[in-house]
Protein backbone atom coordinates (compact mmCIF):
# COMPACT_ATOMS: atom_id res chain seq x y z
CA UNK A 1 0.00 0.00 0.00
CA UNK A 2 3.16 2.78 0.78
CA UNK A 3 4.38 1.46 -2.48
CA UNK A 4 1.98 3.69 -4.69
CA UNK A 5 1.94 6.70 -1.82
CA UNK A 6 5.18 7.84 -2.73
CA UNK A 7 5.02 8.06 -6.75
CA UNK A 8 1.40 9.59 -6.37
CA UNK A 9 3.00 12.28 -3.97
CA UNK A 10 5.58 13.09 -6.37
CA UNK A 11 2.65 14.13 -8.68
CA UNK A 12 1.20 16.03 -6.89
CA UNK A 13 4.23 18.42 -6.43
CA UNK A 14 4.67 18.51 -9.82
CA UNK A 15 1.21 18.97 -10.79
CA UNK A 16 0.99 21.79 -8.17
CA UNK A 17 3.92 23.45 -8.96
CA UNK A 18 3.00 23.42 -12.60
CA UNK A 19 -0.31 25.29 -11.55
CA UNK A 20 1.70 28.15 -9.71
CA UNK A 21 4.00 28.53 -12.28
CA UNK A 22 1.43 28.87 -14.62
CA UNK A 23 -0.31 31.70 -12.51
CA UNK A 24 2.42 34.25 -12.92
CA UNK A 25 1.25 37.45 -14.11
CA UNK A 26 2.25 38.76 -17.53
CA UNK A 27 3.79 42.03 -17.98
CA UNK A 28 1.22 43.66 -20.64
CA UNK A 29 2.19 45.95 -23.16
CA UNK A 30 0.00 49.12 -23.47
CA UNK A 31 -1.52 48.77 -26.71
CA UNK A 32 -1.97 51.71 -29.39
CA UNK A 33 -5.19 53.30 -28.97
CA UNK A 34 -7.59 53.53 -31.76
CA UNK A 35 -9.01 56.51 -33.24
CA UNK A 36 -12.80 56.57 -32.54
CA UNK A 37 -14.82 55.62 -35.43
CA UNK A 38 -15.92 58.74 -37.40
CA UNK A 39 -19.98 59.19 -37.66
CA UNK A 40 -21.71 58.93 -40.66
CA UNK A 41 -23.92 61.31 -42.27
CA UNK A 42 -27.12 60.06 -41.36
CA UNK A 43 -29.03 60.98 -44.44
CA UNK A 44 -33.01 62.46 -43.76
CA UNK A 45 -35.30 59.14 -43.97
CA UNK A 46 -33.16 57.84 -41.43
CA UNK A 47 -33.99 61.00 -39.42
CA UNK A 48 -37.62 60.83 -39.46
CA UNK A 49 -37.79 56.62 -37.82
CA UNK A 50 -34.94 58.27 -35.26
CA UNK A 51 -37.97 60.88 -34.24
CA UNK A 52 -40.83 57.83 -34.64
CA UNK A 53 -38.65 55.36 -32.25
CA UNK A 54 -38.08 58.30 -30.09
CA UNK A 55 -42.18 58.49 -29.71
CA UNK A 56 -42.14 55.10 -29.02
CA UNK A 57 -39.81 54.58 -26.69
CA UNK A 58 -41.50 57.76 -24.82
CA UNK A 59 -44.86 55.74 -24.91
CA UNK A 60 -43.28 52.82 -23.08
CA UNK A 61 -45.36 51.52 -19.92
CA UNK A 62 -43.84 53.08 -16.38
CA UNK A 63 -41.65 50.30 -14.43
CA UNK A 64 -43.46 48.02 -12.06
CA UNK A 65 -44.03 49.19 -8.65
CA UNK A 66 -45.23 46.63 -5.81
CA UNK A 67 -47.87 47.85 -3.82
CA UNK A 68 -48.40 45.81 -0.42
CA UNK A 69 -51.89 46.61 0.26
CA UNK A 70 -53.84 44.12 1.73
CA UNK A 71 -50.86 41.78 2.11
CA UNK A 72 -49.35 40.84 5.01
CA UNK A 73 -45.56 42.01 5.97
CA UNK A 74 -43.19 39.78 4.84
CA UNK A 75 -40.66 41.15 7.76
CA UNK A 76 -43.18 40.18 10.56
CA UNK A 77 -42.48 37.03 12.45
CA UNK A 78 -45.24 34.32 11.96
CA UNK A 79 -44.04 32.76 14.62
CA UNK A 80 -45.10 35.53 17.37
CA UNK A 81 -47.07 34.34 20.49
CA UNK A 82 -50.73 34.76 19.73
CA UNK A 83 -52.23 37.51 20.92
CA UNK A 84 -55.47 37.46 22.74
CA UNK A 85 -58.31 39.33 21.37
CA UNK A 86 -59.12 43.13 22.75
CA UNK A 87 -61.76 43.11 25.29
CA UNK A 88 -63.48 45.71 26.83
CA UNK A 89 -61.81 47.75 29.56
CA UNK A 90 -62.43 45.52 32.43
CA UNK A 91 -60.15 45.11 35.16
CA UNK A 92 -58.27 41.24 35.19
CA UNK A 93 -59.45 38.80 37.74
CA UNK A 94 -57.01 37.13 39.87
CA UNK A 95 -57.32 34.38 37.42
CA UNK A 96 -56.36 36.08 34.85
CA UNK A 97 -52.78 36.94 35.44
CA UNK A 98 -52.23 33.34 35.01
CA UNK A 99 -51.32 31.06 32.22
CA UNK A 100 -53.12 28.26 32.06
CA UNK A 101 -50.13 26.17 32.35
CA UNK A 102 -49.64 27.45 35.71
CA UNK A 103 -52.86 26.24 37.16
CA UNK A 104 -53.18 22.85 39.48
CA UNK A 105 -56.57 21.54 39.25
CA UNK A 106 -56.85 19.63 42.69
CA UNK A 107 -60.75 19.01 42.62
CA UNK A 108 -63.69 18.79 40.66
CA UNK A 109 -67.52 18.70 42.73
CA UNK A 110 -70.04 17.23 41.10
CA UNK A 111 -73.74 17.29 42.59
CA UNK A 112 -77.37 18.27 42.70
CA UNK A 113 -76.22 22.16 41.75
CA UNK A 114 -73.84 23.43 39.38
CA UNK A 115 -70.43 21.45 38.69
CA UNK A 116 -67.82 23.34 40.47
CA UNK A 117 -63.93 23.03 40.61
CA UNK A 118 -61.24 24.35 42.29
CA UNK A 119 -57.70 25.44 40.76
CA UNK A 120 -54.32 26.70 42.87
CA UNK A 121 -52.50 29.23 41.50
CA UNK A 122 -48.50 30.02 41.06
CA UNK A 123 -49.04 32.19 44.24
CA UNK A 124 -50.71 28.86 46.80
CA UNK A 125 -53.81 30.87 46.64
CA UNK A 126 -57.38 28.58 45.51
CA UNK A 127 -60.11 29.76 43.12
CA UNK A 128 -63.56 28.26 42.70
CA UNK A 129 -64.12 27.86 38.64
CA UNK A 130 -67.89 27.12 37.86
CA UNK A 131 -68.80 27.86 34.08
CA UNK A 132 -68.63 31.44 32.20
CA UNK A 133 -65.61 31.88 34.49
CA UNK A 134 -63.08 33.92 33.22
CA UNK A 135 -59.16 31.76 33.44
CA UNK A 136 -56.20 32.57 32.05
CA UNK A 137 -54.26 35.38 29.51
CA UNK A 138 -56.18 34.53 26.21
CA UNK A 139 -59.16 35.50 28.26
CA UNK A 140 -60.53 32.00 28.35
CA UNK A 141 -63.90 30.75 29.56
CA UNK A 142 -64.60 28.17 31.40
CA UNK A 143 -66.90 25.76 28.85
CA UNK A 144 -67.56 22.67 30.81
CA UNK A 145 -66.81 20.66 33.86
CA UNK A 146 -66.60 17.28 34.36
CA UNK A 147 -65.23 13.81 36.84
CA UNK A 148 -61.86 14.37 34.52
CA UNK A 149 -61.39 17.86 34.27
CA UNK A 150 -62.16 21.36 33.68
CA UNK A 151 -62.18 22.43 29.58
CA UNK A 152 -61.48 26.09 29.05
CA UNK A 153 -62.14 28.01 25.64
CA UNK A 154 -59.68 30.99 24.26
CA UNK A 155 -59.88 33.16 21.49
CA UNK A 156 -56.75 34.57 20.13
CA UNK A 157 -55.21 36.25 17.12
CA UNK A 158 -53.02 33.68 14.82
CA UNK A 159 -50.25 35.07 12.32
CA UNK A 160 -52.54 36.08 9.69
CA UNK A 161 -54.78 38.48 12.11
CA UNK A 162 -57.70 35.86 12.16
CA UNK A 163 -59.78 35.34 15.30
CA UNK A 164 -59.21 31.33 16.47
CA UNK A 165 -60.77 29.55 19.23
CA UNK A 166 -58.76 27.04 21.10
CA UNK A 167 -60.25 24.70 23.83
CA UNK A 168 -57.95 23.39 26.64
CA UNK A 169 -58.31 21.52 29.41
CA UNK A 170 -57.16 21.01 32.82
CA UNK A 171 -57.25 17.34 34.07
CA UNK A 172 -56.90 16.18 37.61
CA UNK A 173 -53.54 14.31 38.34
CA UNK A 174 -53.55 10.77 38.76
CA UNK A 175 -51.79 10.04 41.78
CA UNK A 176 -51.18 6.49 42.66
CA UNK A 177 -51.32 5.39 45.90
CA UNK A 178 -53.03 3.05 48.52
């Protein structure tokens, strides 16, 4: 196997050393300059389709302008968290300074009078949830309540400025145990 690495490196120098030779730079004579080509006499036909071309070139359609309206902006990221609708002026329940990601549902009630559950928030403090609550920052509503968990409804803005509902759900933990 060394028997071939030697020859084939030997090439290689040469081959390379060939290229750089090759790459020398050439000392360049100045060449004479020409004298400019003399105009012709342009006789008075010619003339009048010089004046016609000129119309026609004057005619020609104005360049191409984009015009964004309507159209989102290509700059904007798509990506963005979704915003949650505007709502009227009304001051945030405790409830809603929370993601729903940072609620613990620890019970539901289920009886004679309406389903009920309770949540604890990031700060240890319990909230009663019963339907047409408002829960979270998307301004969600509480939709339903059942034995496995609360569901919770949000309307936000997606990436192209349409209004999309999203329903969510908070389950109760299965905890094993005797």
């Amino acid at each position: 196997m060394r028997r071939w690495a030697f020859p084939l490196l030997v090439a290689g120098m040469i081959l390379l050393v060939s290229f750089l030779s090759g790459c020398e730079q050439e000392k360049s004579t100045p060449r004479p300059s020409r004298p400019a080509p003399k105009k012709a006499a342009v006789p008075k036909a010619d003339k009048k389709q010089q004046n016609e071309t000129a119309k026609v070139e004057e005619k020609a359609p104005p360049e191409y302008v984009y015009d964004a309206t309507g159209r989102r902006d290509p700059f904007e990221n798509p990506l963005q968290e979704f915003q949650a609708p505007v709502v009227a002026e009304e001051p945030l329940t405790p409830l809603q300074k929370f993601d729903l990601g940072q609620l613990r549902l620890i019970g539901v009630i289920l009886g004679k009078g309406e389903p009920t559950a309770m949540v604890i928030a990031p700060d240890c403090k319990s909230f009663i949830l019963k339907k047409g609550v408002k829960v979270g920052k998307n301004n969600g509503v509480v939709v339903k309540i059942d034995p496995a968990g609360v569901q919770i409804e949000e309307k936000y803005y997606d990436f192209t400025g349409e209004v999309r509902t999203n329903t969510k759900e908070l389950r109760l933990s299965q905890r094993g145990g005797a």
